[in-house]
N, C-alpha and C. Protein backbone atom coordinates (compact mmCIF):
# COMPACT_ATOMS: atom_id res chain seq x y z
N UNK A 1 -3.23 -1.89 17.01
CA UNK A 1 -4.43 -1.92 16.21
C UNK A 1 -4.08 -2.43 14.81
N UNK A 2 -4.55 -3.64 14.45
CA UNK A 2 -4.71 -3.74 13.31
C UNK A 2 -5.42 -2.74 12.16
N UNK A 3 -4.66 -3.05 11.10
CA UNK A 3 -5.18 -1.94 9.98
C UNK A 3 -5.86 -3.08 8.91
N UNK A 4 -6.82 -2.53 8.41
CA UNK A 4 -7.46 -3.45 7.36
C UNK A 4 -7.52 -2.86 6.37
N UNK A 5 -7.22 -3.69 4.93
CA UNK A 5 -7.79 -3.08 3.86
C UNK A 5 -8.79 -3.58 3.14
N UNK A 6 -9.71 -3.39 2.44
CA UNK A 6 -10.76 -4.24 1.47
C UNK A 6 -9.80 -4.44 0.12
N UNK A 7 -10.19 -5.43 -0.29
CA UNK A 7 -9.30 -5.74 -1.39
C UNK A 7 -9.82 -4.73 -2.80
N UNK A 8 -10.64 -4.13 -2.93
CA UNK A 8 -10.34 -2.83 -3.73
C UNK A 8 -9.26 -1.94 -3.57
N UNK A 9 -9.11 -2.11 -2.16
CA UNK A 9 -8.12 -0.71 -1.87
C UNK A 9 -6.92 -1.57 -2.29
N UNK A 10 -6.79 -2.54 -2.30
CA UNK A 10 -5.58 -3.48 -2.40
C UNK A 10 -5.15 -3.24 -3.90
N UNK A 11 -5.96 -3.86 -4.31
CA UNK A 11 -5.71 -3.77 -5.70
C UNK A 11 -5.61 -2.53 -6.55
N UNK A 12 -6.18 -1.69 -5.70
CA UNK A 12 -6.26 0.09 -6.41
C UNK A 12 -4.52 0.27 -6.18
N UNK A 13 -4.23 0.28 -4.95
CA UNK A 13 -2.67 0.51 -5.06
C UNK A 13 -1.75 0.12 -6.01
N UNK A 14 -2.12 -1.30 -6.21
CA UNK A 14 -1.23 -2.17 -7.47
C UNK A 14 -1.30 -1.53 -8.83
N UNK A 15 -2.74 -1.32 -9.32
CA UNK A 15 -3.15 -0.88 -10.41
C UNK A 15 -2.30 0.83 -10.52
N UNK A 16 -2.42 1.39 -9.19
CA UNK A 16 -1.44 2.77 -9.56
C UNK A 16 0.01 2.50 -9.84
N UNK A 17 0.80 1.91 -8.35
CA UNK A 17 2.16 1.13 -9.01
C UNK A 17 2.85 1.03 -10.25
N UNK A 18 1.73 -0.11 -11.02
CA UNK A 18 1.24 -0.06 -12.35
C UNK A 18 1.33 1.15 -13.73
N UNK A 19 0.50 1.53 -12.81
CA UNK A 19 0.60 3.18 -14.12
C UNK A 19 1.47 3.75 -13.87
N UNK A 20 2.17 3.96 -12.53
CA UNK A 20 3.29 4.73 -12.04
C UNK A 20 4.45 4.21 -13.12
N UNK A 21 4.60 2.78 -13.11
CA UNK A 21 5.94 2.20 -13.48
C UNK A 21 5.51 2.31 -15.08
N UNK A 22 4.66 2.26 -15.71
CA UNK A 22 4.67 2.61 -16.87
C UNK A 22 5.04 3.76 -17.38
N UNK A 23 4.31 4.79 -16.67
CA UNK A 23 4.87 6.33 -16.73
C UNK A 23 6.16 6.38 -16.12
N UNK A 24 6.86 5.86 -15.29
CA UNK A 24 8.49 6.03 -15.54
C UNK A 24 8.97 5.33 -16.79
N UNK A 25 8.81 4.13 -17.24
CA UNK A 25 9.25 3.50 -18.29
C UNK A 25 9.43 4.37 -19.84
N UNK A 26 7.96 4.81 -19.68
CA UNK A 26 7.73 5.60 -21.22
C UNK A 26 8.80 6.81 -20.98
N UNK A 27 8.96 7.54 -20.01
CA UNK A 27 9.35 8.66 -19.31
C UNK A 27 11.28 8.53 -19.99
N UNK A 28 11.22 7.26 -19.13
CA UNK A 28 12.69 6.87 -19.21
C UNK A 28 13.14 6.57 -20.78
N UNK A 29 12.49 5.99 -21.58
CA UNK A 29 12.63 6.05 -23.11
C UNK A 29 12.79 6.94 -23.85
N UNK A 30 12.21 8.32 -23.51
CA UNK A 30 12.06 9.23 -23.92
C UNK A 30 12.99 10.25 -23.89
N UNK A 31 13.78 9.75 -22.62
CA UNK A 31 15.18 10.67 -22.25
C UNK A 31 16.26 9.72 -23.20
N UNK A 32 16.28 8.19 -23.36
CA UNK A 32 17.57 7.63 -23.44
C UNK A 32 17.70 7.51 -25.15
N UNK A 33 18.43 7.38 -25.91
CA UNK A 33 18.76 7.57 -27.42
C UNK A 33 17.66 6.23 -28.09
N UNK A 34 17.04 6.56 -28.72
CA UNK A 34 16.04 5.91 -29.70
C UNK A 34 16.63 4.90 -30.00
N UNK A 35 17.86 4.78 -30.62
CA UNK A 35 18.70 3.59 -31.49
C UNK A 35 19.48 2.49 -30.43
N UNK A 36 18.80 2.92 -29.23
CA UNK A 36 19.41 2.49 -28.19
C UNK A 36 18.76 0.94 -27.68
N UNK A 37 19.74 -0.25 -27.25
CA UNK A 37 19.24 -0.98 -26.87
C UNK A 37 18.55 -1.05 -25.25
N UNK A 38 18.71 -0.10 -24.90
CA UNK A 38 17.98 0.59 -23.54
C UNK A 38 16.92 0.82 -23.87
N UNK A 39 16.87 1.78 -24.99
CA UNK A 39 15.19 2.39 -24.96
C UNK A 39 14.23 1.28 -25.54
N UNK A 40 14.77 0.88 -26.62
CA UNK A 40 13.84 -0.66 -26.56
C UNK A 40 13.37 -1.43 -25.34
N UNK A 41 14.03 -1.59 -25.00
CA UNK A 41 13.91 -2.47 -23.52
C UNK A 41 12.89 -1.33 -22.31
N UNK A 42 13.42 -0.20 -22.39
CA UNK A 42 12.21 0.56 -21.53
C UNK A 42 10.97 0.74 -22.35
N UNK A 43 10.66 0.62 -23.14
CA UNK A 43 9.43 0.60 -23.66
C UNK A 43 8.64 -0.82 -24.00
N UNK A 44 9.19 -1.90 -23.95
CA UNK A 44 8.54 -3.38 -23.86
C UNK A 44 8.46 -3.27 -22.30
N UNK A 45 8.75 -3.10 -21.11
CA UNK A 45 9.00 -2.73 -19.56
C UNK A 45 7.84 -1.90 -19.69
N UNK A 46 7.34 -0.93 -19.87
CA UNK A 46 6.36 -0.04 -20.25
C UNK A 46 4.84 -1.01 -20.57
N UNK A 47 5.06 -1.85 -21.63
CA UNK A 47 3.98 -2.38 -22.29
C UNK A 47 3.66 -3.64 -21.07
N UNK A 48 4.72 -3.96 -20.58
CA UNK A 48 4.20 -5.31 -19.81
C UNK A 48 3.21 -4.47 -18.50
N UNK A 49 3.96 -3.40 -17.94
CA UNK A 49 3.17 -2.60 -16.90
C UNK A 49 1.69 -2.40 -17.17
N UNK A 50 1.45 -1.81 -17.94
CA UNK A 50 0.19 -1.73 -18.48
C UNK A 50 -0.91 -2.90 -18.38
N UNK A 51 -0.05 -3.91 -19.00
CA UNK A 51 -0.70 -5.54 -18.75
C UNK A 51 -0.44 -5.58 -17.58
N UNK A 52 0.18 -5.81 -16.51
CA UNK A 52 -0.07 -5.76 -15.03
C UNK A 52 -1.45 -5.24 -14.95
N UNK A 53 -1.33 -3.86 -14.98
CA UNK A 53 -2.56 -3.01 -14.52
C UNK A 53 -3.83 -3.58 -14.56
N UNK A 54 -3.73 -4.00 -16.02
CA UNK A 54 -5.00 -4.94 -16.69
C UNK A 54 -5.03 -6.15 -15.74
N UNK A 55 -4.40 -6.83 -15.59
CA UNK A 55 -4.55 -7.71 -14.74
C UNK A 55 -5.01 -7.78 -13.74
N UNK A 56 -4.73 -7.09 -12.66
CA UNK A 56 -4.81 -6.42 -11.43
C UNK A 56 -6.52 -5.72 -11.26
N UNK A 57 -6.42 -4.85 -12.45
CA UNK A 57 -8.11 -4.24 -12.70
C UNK A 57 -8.98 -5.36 -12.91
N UNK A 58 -8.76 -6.81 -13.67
CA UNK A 58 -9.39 -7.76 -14.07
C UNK A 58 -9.61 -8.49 -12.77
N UNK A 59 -8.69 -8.85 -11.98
CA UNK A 59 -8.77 -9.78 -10.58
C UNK A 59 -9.99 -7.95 -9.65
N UNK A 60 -9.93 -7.25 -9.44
CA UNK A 60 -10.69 -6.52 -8.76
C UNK A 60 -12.19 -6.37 -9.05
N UNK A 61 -12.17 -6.55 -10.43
CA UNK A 61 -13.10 -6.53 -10.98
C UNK A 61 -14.23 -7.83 -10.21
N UNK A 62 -13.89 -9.01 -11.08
CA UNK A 62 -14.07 -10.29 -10.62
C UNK A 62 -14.33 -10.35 -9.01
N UNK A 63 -13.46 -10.07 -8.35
CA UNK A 63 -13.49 -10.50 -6.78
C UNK A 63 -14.55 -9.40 -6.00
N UNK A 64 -14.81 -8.14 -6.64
CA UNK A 64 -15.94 -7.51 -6.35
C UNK A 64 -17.16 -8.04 -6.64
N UNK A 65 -17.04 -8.77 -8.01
CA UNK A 65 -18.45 -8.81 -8.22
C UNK A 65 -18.75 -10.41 -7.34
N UNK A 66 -17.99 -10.94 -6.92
CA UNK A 66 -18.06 -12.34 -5.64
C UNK A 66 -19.00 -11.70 -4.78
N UNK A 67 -18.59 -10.44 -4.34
CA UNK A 67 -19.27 -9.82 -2.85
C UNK A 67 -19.73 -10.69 -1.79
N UNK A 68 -17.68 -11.81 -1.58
CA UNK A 68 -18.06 -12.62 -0.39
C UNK A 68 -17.12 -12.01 0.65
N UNK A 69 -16.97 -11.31 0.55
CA UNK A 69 -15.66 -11.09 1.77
C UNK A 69 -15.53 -8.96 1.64
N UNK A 70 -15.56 -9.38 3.16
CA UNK A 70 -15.70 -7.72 3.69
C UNK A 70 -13.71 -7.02 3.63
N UNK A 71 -13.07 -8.33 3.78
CA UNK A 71 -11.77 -7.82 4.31
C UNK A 71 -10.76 -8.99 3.44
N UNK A 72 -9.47 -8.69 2.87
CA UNK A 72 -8.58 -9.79 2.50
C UNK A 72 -7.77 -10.39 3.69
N UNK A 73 -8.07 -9.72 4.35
CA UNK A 73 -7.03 -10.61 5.83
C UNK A 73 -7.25 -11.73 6.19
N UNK A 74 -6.41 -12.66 6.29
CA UNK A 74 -6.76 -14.19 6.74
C UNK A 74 -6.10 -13.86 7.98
N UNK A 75 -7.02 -13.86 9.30
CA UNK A 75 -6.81 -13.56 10.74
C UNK A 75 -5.51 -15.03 10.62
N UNK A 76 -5.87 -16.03 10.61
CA UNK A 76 -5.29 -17.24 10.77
C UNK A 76 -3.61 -16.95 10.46
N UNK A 77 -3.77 -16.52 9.17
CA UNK A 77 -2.39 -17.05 8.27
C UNK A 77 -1.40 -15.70 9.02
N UNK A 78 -2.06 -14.47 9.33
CA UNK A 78 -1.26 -13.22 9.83
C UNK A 78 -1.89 -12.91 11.08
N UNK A 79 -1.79 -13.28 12.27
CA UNK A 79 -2.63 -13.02 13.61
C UNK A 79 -1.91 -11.86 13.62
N UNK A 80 -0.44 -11.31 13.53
CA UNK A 80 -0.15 -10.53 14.09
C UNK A 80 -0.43 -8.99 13.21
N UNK A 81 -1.02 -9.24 12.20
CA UNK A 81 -1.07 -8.16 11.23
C UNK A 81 -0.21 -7.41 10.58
N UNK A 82 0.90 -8.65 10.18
CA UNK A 82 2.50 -8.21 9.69
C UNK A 82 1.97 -7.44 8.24
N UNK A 83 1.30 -7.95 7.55
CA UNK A 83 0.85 -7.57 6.19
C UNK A 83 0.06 -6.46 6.03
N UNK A 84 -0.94 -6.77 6.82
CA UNK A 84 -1.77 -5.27 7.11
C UNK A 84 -0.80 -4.03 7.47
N UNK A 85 0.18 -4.15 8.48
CA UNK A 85 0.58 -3.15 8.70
C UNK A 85 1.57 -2.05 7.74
N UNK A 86 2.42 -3.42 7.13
CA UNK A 86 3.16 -3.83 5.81
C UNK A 86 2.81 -2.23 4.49
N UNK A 87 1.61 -3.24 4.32
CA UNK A 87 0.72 -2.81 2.93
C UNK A 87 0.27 -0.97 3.71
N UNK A 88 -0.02 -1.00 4.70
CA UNK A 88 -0.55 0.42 5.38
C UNK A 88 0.43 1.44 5.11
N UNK A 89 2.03 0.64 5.44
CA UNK A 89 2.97 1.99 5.06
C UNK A 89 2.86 2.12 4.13
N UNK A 90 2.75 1.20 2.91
CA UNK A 90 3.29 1.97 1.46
C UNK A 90 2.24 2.34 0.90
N UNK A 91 0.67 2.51 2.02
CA UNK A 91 -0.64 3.45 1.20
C UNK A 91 -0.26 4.97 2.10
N UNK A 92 0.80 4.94 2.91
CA UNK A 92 0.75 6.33 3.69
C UNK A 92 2.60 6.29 2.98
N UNK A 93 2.61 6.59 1.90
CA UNK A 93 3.63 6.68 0.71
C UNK A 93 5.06 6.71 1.72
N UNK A 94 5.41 5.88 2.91
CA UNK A 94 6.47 5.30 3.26
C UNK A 94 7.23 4.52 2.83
N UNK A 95 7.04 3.44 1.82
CA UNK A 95 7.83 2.32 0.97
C UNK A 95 7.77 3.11 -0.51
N UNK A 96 7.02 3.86 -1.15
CA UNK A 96 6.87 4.30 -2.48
C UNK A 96 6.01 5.58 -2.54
N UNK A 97 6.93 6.61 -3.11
CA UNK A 97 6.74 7.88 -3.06
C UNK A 97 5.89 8.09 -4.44
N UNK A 98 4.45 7.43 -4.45
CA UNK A 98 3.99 7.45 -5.83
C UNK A 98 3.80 8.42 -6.68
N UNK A 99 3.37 9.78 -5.79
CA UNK A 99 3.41 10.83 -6.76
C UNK A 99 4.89 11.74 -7.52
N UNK A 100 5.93 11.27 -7.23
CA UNK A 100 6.97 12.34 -6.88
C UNK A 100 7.70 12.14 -7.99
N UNK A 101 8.05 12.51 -9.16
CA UNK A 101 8.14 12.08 -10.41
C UNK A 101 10.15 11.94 -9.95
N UNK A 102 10.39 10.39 -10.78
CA UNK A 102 11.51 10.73 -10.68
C UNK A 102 12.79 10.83 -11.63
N UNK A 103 12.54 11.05 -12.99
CA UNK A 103 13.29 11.72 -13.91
C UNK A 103 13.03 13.21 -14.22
N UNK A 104 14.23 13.75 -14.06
CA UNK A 104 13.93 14.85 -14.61
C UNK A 104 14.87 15.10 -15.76
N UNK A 105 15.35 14.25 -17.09
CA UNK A 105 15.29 14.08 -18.41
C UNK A 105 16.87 14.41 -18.24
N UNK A 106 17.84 14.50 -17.20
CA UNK A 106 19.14 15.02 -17.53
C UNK A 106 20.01 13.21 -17.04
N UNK A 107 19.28 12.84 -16.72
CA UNK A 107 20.13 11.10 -16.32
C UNK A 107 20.38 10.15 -17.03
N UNK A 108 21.93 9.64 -17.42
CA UNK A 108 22.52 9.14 -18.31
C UNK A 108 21.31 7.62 -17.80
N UNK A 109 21.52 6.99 -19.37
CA UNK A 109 20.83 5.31 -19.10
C UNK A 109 21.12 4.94 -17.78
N UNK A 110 22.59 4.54 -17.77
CA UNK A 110 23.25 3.66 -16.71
C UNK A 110 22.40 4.03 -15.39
N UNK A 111 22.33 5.35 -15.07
CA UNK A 111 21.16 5.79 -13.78
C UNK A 111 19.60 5.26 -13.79
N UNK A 112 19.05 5.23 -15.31
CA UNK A 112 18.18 5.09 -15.67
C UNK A 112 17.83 3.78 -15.08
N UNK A 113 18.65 2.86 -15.45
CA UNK A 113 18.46 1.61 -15.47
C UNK A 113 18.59 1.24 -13.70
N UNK A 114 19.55 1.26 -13.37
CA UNK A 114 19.36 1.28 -12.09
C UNK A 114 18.17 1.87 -11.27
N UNK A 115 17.67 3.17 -11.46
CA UNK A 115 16.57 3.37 -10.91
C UNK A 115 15.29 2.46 -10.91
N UNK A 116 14.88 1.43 -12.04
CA UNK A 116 14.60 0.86 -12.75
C UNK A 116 14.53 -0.31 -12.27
N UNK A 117 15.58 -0.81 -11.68
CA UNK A 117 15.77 -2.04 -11.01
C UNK A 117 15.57 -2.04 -9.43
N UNK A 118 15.74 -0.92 -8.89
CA UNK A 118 15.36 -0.46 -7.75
C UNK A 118 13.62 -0.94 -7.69
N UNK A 119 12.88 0.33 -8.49
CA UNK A 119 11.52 0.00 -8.48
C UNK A 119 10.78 -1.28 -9.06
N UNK A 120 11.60 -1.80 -9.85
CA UNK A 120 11.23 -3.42 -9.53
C UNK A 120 11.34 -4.17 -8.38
N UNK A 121 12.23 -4.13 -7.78
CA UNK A 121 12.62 -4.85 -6.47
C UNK A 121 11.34 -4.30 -5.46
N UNK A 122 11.31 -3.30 -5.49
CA UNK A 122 10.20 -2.54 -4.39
C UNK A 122 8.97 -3.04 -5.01
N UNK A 123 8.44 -3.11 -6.14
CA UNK A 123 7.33 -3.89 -6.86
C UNK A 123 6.85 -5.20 -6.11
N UNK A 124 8.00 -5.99 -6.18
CA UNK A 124 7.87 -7.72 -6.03
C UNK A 124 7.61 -7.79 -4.56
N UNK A 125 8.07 -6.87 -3.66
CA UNK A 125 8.52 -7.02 -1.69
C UNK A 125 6.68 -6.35 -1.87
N UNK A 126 6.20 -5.30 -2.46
CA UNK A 126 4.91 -4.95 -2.56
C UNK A 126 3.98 -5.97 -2.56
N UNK A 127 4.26 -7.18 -3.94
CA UNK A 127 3.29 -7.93 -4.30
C UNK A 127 3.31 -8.91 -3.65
N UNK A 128 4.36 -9.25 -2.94
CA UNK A 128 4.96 -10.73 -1.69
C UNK A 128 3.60 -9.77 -0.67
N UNK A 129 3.72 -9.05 -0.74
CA UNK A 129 2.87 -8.46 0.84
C UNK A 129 1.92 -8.67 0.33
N UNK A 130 1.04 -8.38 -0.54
CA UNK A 130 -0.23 -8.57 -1.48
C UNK A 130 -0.64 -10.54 -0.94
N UNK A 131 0.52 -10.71 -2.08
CA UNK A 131 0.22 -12.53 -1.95
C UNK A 131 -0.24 -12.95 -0.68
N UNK A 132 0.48 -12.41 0.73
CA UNK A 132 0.29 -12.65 1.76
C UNK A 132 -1.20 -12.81 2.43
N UNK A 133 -1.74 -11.68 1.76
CA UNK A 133 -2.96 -10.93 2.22
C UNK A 133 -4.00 -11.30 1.42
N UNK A 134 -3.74 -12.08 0.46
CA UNK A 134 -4.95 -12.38 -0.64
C UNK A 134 -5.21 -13.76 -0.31
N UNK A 135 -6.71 -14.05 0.06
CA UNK A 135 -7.25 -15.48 -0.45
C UNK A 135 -6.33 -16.32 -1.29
N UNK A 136 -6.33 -17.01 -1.44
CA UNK A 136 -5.72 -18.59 -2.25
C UNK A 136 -6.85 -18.17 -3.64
N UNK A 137 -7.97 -18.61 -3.04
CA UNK A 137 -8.86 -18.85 -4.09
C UNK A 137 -9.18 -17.40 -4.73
N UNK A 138 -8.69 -16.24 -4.68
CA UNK A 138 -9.17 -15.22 -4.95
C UNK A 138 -8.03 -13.99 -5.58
N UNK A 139 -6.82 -14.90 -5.66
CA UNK A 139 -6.28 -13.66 -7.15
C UNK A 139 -4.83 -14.57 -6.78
N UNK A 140 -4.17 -15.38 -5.74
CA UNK A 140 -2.96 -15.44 -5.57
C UNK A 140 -2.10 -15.94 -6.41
N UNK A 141 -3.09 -16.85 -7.69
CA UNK A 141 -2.00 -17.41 -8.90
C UNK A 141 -2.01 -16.06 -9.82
N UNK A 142 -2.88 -15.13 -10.05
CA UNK A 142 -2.31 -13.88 -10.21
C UNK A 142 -1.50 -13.35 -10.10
N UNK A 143 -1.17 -12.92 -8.69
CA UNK A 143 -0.26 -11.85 -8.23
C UNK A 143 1.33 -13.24 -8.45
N UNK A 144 1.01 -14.00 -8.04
CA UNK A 144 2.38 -15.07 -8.40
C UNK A 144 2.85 -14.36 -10.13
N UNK A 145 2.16 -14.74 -10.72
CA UNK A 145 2.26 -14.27 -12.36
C UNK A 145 3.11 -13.20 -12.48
N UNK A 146 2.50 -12.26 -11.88
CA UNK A 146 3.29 -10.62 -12.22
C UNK A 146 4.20 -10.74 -11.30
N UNK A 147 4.49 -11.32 -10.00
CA UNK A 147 5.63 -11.14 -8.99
C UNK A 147 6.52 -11.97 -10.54
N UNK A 148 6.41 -12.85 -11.07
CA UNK A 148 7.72 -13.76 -11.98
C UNK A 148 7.79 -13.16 -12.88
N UNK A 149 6.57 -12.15 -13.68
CA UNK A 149 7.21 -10.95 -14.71
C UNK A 149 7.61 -9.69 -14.21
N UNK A 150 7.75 -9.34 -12.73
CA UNK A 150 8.14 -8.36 -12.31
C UNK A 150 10.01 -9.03 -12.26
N UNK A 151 10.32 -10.14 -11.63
CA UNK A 151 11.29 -10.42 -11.62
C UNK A 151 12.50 -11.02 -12.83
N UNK A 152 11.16 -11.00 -14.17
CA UNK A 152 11.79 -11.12 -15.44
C UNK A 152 12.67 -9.85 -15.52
N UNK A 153 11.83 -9.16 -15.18
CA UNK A 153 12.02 -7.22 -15.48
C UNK A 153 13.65 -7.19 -15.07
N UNK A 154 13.68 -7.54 -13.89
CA UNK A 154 15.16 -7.50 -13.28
C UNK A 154 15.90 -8.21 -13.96
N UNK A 155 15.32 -9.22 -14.31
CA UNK A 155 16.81 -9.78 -15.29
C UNK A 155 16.82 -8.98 -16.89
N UNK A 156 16.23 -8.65 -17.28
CA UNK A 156 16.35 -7.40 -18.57
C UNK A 156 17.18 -6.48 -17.96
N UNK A 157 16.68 -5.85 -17.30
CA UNK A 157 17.60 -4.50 -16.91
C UNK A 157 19.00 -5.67 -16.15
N UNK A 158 19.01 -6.28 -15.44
CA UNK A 158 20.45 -6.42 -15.13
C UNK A 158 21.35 -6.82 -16.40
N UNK A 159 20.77 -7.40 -17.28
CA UNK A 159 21.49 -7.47 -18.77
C UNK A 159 21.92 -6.52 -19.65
N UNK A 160 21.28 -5.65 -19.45
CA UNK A 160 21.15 -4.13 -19.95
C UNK A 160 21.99 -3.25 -19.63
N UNK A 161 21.91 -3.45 -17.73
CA UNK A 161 23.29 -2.65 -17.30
C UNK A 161 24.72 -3.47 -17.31
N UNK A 162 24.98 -4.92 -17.84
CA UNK A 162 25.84 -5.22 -17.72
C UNK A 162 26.56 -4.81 -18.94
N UNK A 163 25.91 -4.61 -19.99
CA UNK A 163 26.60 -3.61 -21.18
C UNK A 163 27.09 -2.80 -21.09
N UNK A 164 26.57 -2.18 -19.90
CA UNK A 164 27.32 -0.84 -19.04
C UNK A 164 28.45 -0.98 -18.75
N UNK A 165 28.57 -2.43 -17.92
CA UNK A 165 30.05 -2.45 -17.33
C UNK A 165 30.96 -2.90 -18.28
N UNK A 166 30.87 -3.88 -19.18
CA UNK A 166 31.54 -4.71 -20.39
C UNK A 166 32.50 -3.24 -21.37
N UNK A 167 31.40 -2.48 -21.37
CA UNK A 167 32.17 -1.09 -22.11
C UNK A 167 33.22 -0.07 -21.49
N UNK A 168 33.21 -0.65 -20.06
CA UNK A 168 34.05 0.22 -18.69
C UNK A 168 35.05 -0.23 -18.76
N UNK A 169 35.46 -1.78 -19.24
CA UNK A 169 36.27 -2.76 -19.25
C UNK A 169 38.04 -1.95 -19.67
């Protein structure tokens, strides 16, 4: 059985993601030293999330008020319902445990950051499934946008933790 989503529900997930990864970001700043070139960096990571969200709320917005399409599935492009099924686990919190907070304020940066880069990576494999599932004409140079500032993200933090290793030296 195929699973369907309406692209509200689509985009509602992203938009939490979104707030999720902001609220780790701010979260994560808050544990790591102020004077720190980490916590800078988790709090611009923070501000871009937010703009995601906005984004994401702006394309839902818009594509609701179209009220041409009952479903984002292109039968054609996914007969087999790789995406649908995809996007289904990580709304039945199998790919991303959204509620489950995961600092609890005792984890050096270096963890920080890595965690960090983790949930970016899981972000982008999210929004590749998204892209999949979205119209052309109806948000996909969007979600392209934030998949290339989600993958900026990774190159900040991998710069970030390579300070890590340079000082191990």
């Amino acid at each position: 059985m195929k699973a369907q989503f309406n692209i509200d529900e689509i985009l509602e997930m992203a938009e939490q993601i979104e707030r999720n990864g902001a609220r780790f970001y701010n979260r994560a700043a808050d544990i790591v030293s102020a004077s720190s070139s980490s916590h800078n960096l988790l709090l611009i990571l923070a501000e871009m999330e937010v703009k995601h969200e906005a984004i994401f709320a702006s394309m839902r917005k818009t594509i609701l008020e179209q009220e041409k399409i009952d479903s984002i599935m292109n039968p054609d492009f996914d007969p087999e319902g790789l995406a649908a099924m995809y996007l289904k686990s990580i709304a039945d919190g199998q790919v991303f445990n959204l509620g489950q907070p995961l600092l609890n304020g005792s984890e050096p940066p270096e963890m920080i950051l890595k965690m960090a880069l983790d949930r970016e990576k899981d972000a982008i494999v999210f929004y590749l499934g998204i892209k999949e599932a979205v119209a052309e004409n109806l948000g996909q140079k969007d979600v392209d946008f934030i998949i290339k500032e989600e993958m900026s993200h990774i190159t900040y933090i991998s710069k970030e933790l390579a300070k890590f290793s340079n000082t191990k030296e």
